[in-house]
N, C-alpha and C. Protein backbone atom coordinates (compact mmCIF):
# COMPACT_ATOMS: atom_id res chain seq x y z
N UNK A 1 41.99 -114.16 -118.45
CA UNK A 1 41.07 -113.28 -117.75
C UNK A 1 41.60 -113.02 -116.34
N UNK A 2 41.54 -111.58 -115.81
CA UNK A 2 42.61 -111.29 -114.74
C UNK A 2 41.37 -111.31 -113.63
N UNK A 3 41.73 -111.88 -112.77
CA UNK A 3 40.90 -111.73 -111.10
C UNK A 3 40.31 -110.48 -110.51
N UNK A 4 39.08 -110.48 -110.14
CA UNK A 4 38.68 -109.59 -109.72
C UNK A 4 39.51 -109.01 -108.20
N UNK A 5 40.32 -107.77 -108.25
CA UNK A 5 40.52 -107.65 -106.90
C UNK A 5 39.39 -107.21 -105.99
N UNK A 6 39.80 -108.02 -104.68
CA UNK A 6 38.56 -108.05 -103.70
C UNK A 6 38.87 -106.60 -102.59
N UNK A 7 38.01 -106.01 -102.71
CA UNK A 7 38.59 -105.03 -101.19
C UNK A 7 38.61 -105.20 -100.06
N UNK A 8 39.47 -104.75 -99.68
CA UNK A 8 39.93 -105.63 -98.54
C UNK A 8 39.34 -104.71 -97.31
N UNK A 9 38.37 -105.43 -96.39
CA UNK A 9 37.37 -104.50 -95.49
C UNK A 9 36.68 -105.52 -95.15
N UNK A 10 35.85 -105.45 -93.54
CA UNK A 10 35.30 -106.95 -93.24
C UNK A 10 34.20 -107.00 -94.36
N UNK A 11 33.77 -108.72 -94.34
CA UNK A 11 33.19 -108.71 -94.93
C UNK A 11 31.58 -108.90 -93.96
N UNK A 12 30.79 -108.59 -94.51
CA UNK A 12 29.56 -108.41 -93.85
C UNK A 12 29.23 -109.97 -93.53
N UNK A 13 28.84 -110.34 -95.03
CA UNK A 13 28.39 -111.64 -94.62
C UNK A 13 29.22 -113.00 -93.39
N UNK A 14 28.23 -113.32 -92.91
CA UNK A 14 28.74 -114.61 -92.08
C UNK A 14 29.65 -115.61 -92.62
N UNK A 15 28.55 -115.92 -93.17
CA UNK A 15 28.87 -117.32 -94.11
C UNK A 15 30.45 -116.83 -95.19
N UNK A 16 30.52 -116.12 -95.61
CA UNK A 16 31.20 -115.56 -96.90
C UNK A 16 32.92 -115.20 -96.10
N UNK A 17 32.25 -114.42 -94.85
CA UNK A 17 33.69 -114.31 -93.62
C UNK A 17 34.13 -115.91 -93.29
N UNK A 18 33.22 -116.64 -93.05
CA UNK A 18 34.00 -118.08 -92.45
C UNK A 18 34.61 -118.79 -93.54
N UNK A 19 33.87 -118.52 -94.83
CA UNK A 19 34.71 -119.14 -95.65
C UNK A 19 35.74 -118.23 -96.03
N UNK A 20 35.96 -117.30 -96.37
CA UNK A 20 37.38 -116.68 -96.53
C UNK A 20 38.48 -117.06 -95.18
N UNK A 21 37.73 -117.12 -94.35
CA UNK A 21 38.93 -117.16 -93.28
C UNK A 21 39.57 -118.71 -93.30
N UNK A 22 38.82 -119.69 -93.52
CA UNK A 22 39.31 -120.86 -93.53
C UNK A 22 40.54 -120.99 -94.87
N UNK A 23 40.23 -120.38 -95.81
CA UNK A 23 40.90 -120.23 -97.19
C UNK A 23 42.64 -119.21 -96.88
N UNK A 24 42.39 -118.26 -96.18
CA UNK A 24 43.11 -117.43 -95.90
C UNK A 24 44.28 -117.86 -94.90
N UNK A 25 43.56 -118.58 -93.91
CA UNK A 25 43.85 -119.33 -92.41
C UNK A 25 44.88 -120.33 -93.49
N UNK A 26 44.91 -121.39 -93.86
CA UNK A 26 45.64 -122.09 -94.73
C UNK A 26 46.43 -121.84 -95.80
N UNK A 27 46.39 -120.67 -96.25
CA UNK A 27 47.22 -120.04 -97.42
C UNK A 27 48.32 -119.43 -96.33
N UNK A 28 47.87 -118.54 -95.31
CA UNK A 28 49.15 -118.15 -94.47
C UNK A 28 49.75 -119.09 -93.79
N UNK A 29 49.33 -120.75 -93.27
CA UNK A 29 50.47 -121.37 -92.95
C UNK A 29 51.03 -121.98 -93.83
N UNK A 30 50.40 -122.37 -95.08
CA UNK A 30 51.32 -122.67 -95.80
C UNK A 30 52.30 -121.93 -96.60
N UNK A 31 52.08 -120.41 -96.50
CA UNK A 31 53.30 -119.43 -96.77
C UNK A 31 54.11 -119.45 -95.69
N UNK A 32 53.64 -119.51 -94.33
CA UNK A 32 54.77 -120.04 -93.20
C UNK A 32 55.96 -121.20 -93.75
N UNK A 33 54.75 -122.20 -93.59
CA UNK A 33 55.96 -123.39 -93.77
C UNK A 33 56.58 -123.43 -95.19
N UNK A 34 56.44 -122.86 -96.23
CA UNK A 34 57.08 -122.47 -97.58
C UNK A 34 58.88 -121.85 -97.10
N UNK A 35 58.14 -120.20 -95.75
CA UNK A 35 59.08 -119.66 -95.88
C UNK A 35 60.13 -120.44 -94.35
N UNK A 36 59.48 -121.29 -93.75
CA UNK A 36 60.83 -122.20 -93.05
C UNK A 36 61.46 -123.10 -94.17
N UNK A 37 60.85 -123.68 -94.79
CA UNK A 37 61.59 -124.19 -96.11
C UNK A 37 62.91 -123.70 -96.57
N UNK A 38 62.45 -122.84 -96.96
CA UNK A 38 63.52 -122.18 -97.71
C UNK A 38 63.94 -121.27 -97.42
N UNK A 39 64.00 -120.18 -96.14
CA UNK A 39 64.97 -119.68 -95.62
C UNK A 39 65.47 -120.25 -94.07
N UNK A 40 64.80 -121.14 -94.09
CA UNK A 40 65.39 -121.71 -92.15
C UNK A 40 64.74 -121.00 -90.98
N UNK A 41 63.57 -120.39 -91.57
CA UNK A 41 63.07 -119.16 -90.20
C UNK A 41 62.15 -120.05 -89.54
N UNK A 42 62.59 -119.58 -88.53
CA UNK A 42 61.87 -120.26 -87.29
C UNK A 42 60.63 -119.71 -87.28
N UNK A 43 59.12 -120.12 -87.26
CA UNK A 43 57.70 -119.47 -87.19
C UNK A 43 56.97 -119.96 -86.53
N UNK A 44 55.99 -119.01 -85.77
CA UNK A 44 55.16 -119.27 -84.91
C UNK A 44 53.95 -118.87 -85.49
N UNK A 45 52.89 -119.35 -85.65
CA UNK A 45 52.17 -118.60 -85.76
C UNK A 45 50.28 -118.51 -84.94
N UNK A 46 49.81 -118.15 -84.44
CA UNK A 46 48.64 -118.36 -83.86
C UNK A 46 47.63 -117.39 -84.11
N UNK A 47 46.25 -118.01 -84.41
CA UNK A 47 45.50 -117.25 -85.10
C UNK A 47 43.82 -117.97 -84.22
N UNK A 48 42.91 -116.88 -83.64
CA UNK A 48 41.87 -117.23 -83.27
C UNK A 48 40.91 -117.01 -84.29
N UNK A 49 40.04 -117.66 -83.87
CA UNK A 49 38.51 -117.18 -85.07
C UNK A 49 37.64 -116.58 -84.39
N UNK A 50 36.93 -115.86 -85.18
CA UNK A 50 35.67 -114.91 -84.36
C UNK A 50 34.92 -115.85 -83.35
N UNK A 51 35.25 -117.24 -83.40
CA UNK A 51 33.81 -118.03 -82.25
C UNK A 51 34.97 -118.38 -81.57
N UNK A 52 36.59 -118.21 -81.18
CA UNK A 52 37.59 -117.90 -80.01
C UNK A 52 38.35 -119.32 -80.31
N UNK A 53 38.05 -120.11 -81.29
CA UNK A 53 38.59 -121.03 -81.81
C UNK A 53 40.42 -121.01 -82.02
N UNK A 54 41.27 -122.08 -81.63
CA UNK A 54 42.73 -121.68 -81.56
C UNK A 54 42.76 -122.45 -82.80
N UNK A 55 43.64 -121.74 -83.90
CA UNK A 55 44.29 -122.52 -85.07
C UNK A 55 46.26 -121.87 -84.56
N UNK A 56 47.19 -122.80 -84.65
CA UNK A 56 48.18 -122.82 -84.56
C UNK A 56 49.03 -122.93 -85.50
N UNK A 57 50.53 -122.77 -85.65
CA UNK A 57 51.43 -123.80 -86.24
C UNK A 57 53.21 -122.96 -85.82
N UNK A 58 53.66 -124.19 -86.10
CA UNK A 58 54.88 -123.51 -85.59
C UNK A 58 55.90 -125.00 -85.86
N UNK A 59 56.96 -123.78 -86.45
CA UNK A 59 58.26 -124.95 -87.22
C UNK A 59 58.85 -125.91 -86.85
N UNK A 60 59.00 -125.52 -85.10
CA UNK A 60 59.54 -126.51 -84.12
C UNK A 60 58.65 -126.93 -82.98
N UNK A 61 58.60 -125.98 -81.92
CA UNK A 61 58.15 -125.90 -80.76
C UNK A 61 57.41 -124.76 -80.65
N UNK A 62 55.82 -124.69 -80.29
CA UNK A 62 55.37 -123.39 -80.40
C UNK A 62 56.21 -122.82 -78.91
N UNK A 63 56.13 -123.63 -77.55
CA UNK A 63 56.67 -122.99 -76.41
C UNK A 63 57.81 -122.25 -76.39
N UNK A 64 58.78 -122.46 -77.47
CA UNK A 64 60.42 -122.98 -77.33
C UNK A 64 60.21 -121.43 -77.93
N UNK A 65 59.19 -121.38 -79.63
CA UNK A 65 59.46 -120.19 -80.27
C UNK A 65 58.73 -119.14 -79.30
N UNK A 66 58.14 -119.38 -78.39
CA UNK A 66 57.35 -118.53 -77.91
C UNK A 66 58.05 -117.76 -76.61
N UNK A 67 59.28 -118.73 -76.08
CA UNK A 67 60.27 -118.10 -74.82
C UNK A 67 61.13 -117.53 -75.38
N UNK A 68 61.33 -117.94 -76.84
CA UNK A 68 62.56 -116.92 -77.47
C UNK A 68 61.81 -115.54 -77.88
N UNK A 69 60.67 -115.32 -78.38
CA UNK A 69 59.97 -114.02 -78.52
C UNK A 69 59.92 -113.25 -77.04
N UNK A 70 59.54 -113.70 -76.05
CA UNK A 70 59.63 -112.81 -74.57
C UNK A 70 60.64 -112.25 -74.24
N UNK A 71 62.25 -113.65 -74.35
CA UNK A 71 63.33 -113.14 -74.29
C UNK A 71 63.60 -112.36 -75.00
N UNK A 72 63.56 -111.84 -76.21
CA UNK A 72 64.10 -111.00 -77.07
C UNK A 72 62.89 -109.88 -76.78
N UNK A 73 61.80 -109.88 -76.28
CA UNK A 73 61.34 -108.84 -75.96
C UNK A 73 61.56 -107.70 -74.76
N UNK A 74 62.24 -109.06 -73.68
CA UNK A 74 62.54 -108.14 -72.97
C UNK A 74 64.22 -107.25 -72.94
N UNK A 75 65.00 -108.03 -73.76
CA UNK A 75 66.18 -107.20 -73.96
C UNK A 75 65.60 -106.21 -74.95
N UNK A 76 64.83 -106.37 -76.08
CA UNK A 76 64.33 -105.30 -76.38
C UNK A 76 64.09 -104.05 -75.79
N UNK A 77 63.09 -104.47 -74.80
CA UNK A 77 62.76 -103.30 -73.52
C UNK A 77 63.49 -102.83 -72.95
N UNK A 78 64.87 -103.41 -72.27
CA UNK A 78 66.05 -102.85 -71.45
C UNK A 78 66.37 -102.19 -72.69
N UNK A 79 67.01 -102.85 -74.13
CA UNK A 79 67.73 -101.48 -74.75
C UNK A 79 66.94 -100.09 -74.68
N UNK A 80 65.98 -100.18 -75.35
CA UNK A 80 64.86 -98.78 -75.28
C UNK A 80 65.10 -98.42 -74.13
N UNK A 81 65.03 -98.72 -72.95
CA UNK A 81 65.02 -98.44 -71.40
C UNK A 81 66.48 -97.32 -71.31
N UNK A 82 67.33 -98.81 -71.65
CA UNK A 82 68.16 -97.41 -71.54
C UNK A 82 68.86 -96.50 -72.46
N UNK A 83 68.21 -96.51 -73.50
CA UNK A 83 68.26 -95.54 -74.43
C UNK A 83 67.30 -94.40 -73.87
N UNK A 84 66.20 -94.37 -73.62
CA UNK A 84 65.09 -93.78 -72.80
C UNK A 84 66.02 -93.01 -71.54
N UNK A 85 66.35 -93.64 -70.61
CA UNK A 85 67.65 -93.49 -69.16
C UNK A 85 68.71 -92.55 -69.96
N UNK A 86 68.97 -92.99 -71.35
CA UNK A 86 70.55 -92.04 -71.67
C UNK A 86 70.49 -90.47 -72.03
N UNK A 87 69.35 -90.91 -73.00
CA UNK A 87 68.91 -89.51 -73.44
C UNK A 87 68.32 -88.45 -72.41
N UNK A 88 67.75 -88.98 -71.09
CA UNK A 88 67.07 -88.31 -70.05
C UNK A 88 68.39 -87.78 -69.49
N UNK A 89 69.68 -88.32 -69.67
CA UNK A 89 70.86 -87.88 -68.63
C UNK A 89 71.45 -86.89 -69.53
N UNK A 90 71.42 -87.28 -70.72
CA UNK A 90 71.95 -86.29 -71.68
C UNK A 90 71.27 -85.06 -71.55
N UNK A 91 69.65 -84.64 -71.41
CA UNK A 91 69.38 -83.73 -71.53
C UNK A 91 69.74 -82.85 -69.88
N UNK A 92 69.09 -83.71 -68.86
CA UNK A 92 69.72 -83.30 -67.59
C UNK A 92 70.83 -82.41 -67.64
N UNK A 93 72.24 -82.88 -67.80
CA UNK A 93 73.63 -82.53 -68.38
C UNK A 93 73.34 -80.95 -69.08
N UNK A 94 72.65 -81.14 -70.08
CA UNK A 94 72.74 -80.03 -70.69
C UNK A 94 71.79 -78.64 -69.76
N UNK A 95 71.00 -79.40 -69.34
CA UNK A 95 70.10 -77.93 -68.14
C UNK A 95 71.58 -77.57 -67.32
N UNK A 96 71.97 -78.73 -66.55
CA UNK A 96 72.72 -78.35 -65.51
C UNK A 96 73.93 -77.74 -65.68
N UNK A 97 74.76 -78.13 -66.99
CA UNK A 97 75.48 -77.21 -67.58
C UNK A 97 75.24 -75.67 -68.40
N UNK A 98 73.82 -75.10 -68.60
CA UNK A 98 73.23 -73.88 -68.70
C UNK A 98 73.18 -73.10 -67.83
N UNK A 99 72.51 -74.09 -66.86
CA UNK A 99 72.53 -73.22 -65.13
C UNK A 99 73.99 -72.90 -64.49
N UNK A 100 74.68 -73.77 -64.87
CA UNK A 100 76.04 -73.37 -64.75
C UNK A 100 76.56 -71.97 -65.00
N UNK A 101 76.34 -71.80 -66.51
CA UNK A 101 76.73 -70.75 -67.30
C UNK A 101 75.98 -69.83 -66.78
N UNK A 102 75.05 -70.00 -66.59
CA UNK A 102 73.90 -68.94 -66.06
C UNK A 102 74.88 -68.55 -64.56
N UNK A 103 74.79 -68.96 -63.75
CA UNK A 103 75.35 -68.53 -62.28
C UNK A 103 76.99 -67.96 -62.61
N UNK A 104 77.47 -67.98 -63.78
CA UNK A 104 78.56 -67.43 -63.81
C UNK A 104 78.60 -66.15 -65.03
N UNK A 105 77.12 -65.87 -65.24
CA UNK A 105 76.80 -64.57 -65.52
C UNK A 105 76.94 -64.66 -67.43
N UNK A 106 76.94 -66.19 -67.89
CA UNK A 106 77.03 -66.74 -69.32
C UNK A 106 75.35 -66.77 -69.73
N UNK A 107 75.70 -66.46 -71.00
CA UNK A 107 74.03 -67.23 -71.83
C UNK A 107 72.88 -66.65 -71.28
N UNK A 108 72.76 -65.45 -70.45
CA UNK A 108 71.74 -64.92 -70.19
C UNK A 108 70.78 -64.29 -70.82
N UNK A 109 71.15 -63.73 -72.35
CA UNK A 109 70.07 -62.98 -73.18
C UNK A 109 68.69 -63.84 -73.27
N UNK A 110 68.71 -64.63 -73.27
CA UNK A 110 67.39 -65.98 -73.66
C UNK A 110 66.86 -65.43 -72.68
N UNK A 111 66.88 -65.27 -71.59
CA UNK A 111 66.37 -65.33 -69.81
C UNK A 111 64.85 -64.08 -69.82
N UNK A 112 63.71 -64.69 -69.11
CA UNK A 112 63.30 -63.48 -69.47
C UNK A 112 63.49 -62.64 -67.89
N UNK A 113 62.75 -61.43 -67.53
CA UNK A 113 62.93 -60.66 -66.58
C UNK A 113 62.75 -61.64 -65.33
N UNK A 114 61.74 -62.55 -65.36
CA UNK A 114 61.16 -63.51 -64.10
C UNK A 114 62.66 -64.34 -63.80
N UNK A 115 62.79 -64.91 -64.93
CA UNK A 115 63.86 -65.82 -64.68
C UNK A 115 65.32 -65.32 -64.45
N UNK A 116 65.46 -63.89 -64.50
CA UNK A 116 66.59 -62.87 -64.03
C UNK A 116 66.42 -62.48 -63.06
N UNK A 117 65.19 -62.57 -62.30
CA UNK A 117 64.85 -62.38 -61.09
C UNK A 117 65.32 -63.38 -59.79
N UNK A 118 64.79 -64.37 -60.45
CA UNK A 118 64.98 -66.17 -59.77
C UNK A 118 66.50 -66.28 -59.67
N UNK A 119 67.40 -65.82 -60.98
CA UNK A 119 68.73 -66.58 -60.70
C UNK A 119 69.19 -65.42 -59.29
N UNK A 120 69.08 -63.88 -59.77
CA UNK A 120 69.51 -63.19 -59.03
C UNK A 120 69.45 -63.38 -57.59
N UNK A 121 68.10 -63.84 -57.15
CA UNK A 121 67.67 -64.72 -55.87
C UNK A 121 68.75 -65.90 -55.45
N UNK A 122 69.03 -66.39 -56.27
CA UNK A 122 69.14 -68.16 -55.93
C UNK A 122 71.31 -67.35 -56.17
N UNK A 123 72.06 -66.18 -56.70
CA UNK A 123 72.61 -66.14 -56.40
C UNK A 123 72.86 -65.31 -54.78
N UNK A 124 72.40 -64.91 -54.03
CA UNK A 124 72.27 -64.33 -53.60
C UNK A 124 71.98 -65.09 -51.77
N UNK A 125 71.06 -65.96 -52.38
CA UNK A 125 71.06 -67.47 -51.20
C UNK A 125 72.59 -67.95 -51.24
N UNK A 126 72.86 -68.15 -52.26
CA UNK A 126 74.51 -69.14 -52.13
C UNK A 126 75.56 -68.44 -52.08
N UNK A 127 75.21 -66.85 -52.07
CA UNK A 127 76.37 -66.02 -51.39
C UNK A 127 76.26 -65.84 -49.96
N UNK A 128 75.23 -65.92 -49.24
CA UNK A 128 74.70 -66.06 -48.08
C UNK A 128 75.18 -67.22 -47.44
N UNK A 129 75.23 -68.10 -48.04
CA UNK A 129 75.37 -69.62 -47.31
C UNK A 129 77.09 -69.71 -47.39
N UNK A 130 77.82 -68.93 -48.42
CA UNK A 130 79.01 -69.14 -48.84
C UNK A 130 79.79 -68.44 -47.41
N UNK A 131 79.00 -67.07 -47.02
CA UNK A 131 79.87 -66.53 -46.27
C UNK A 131 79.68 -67.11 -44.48
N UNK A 132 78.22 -67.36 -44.66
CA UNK A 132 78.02 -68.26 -43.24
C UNK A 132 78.97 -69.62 -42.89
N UNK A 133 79.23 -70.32 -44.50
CA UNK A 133 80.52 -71.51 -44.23
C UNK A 133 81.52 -70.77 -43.75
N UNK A 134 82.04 -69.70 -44.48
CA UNK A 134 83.29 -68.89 -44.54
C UNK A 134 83.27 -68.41 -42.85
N UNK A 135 82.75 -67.60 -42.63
CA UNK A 135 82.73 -67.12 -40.79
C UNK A 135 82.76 -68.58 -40.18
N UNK A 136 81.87 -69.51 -40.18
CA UNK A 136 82.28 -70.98 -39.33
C UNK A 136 83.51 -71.15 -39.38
N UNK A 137 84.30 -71.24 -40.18
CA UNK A 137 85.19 -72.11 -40.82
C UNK A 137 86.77 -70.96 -40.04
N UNK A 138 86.32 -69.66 -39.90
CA UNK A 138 87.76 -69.00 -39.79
C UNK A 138 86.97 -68.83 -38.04
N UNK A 139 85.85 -69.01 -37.72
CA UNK A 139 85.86 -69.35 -36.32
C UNK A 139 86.31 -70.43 -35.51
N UNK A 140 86.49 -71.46 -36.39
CA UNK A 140 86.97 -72.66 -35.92
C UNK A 140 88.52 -72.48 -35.88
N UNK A 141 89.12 -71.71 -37.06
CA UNK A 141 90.35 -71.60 -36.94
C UNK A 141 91.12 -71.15 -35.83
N UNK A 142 90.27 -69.71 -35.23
CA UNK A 142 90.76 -68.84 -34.39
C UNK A 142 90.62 -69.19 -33.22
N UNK A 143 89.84 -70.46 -33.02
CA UNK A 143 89.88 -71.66 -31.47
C UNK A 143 90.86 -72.65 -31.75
N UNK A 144 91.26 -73.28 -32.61
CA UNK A 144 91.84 -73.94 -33.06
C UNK A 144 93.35 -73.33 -32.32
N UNK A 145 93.18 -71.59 -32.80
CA UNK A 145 95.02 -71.42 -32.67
C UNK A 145 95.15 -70.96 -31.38
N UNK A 146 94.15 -70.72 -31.00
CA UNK A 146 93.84 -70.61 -28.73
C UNK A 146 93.98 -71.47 -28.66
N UNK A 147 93.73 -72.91 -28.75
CA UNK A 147 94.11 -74.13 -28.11
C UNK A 147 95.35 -74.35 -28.15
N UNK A 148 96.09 -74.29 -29.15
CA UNK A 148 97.77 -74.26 -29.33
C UNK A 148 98.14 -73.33 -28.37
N UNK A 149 98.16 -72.01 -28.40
CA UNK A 149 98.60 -71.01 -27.67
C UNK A 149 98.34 -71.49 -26.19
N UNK A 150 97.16 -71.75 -25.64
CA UNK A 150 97.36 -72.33 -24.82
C UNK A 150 98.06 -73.50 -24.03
N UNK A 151 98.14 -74.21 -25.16
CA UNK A 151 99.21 -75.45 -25.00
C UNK A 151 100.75 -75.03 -25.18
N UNK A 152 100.78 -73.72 -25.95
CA UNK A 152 102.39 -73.58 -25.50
C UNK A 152 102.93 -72.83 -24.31
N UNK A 153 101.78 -72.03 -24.22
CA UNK A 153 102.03 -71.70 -22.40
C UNK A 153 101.64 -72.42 -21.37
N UNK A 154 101.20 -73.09 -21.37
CA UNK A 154 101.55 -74.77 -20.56
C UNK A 154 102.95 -75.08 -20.33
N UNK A 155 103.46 -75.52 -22.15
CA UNK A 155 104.33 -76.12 -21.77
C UNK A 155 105.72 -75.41 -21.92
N UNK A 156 105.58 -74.17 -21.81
CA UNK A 156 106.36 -73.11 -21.83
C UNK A 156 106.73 -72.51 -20.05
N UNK A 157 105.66 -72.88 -19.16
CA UNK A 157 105.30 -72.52 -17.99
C UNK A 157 106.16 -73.73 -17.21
N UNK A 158 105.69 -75.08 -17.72
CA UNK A 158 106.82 -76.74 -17.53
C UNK A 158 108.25 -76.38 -17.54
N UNK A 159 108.42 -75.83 -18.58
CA UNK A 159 110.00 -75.97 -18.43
C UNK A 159 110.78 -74.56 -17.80
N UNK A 160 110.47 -73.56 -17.04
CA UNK A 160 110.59 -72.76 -16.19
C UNK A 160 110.40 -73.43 -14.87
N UNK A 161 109.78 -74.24 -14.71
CA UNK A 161 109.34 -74.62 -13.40
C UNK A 161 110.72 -76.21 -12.94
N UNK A 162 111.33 -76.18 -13.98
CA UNK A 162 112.07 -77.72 -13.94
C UNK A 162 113.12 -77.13 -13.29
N UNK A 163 113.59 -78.28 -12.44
CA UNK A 163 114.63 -77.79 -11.40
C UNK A 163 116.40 -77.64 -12.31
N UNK A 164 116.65 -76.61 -12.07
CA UNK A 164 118.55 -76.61 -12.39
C UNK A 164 119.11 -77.45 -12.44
N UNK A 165 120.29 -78.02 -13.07
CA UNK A 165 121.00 -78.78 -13.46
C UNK A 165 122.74 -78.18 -13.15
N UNK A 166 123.24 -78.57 -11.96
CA UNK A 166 124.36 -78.12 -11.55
C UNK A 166 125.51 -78.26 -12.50
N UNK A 167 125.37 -79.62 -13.10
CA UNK A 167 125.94 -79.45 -14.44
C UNK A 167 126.33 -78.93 -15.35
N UNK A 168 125.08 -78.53 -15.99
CA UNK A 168 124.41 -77.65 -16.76
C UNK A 168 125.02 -76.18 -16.07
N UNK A 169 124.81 -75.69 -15.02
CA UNK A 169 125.45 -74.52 -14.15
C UNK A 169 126.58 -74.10 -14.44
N UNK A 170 127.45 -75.33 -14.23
CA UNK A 170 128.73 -74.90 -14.17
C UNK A 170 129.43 -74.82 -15.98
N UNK A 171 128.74 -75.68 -17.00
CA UNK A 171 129.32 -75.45 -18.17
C UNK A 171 128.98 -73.96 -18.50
N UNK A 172 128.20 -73.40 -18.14
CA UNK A 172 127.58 -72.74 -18.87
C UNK A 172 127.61 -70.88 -18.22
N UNK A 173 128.49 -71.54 -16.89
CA UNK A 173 128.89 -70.09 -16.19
C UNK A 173 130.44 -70.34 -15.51
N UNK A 174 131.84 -70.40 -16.26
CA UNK A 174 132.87 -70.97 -15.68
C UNK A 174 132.86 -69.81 -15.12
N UNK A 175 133.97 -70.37 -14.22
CA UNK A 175 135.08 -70.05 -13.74
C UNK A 175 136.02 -68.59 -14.26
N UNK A 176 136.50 -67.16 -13.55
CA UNK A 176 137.19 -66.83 -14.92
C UNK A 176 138.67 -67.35 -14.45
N UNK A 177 139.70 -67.25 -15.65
CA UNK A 177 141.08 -68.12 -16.11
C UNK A 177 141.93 -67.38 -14.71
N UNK A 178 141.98 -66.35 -14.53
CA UNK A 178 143.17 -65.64 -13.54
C UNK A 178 142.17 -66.26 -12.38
N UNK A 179 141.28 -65.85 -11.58
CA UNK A 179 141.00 -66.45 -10.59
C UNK A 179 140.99 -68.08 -10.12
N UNK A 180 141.10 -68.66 -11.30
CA UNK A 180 141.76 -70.45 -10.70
C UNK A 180 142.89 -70.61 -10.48
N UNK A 181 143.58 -69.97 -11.12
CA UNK A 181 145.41 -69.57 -11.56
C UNK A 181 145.40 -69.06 -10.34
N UNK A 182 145.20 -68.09 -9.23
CA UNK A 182 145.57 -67.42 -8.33
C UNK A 182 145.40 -68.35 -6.97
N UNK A 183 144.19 -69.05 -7.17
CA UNK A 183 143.91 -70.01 -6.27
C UNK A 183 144.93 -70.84 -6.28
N UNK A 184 145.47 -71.25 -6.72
CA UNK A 184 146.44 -72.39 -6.95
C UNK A 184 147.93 -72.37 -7.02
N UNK A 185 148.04 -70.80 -7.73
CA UNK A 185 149.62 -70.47 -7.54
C UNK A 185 149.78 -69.10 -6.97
N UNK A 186 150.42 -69.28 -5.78
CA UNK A 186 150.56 -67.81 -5.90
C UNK A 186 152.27 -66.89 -5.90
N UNK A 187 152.38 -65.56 -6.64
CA UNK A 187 153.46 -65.07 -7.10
C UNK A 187 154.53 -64.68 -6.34
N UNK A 188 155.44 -64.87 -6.29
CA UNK A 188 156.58 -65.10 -4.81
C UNK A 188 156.93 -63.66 -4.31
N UNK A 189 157.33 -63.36 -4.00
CA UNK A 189 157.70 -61.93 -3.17
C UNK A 189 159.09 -61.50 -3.84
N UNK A 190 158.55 -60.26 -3.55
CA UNK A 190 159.62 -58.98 -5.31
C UNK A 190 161.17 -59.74 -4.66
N UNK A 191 161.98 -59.60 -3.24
CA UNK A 191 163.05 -59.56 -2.64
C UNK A 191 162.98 -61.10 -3.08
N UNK A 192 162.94 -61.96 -2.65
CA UNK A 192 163.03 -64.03 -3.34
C UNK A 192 163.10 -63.57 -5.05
N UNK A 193 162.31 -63.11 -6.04
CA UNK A 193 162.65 -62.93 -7.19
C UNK A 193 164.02 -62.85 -7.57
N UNK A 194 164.80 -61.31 -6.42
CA UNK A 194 165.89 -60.79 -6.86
C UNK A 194 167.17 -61.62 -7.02
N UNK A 195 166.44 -61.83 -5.58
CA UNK A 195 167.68 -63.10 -4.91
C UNK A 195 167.94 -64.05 -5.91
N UNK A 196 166.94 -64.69 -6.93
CA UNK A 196 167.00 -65.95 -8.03
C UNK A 196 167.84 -65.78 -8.94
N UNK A 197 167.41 -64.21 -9.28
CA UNK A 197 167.97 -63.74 -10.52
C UNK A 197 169.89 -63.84 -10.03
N UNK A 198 169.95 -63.40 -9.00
CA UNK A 198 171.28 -62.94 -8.64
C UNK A 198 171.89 -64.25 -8.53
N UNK A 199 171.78 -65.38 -7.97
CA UNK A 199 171.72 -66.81 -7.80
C UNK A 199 172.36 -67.26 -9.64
N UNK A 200 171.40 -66.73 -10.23
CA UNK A 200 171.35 -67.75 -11.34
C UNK A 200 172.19 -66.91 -12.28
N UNK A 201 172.65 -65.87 -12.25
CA UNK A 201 173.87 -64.60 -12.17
C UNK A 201 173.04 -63.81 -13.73
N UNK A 202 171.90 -63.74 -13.52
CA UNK A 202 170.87 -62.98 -14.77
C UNK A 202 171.35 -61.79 -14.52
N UNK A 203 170.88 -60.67 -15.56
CA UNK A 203 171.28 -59.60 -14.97
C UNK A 203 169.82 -58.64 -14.32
């Protein structure tokens, strides 16, 4: 004769609930300690009763199993976390690489008129700001190359002002060759010539 199945839904009665639960309460720890038996699983288990009553049991240490459930709950939480963190960067990535495409005049059919409005705006700010860097930037240059210029007529003005070098003078403006030669020797008179030649019986 096969068992009536019971449906499973509270049961009204008092009396009829405390006794199922005491029956029930003991069939699940002893399916606990069945299944540390024979597969090695570590179990905790804790169970109150409607009047706040603690029934317990646990394979080893309820504390011991109970710091290893937190711990593993909270690496639990960091993975999700940053699975949660990865997927948020992933999607980020993908806006900021649209907007990309978008400012370089890509992927615009989707866009409606508002939002063709907005980019047109927002290009239009950063052409503004592009050329205000741009004028700073070739204003700085064009002081930049006055300061040099000025510094080479400085020191362009220095070395005009440095005194001669007699040295320097004389390499660089001789002497000419017949006027040292003349200083130093001079050519004997036509009549002494003749006389030499005649002397030395030349013709």
């Amino acid at each position: 004769m096969t068992r009536k199945k019971i449906e499973i839904k509270k049961i009204d009665n008092i009396s009829s609930r405390q006794v199922t639960f005491s029956k029930r309460r003991k069939g699940l720890f002893k399916k606990a300690q069945e299944l540390n038996t024979l597969c090695d699983a570590e179990i905790a288990l804790i169970v109150f009763s409607t009047t706040n009553k603690l029934f317990q049991y646990a394979t080893s240490s309820m504390q011991r199993v109970i710091e290893k459930h937190n711990h593993y709950s909270e690496i639990h939480r960091s993975v999700e976390n940053s699975d949660q963190d990865y997927d948020m960067l992933c999607k980020k990535e993908e806006q900021k690489a649209l907007e990309l495409r978008q400012l370089n005049g890509e992927d615009l059919q989707g866009l409606t008129l508002k939002e063709l409005q907005k980019l047109e705006e927002q290009l239009q700010r950063g052409l503004t700001t592009a050329l205000k860097v741009k004028d700073e930037k070739i204003k700085l240059e064009i002081s930049n190359l006055k300061r040099k210029g000025v510094k080479l007529m400085e020191e362009n003005n220095n070395l005009k002002q440095m005194p001669s070098n007699p040295v320097n003078r004389q390499i660089h403006s001789p002497e000419p060759i017949g006027a040292s030669c003349s200083s130093s020797f001079q050519v004997p008179h036509q009549e002494h010539a003749i006389d030499t030649y005649i002397k030395l019986g030349l013709p």
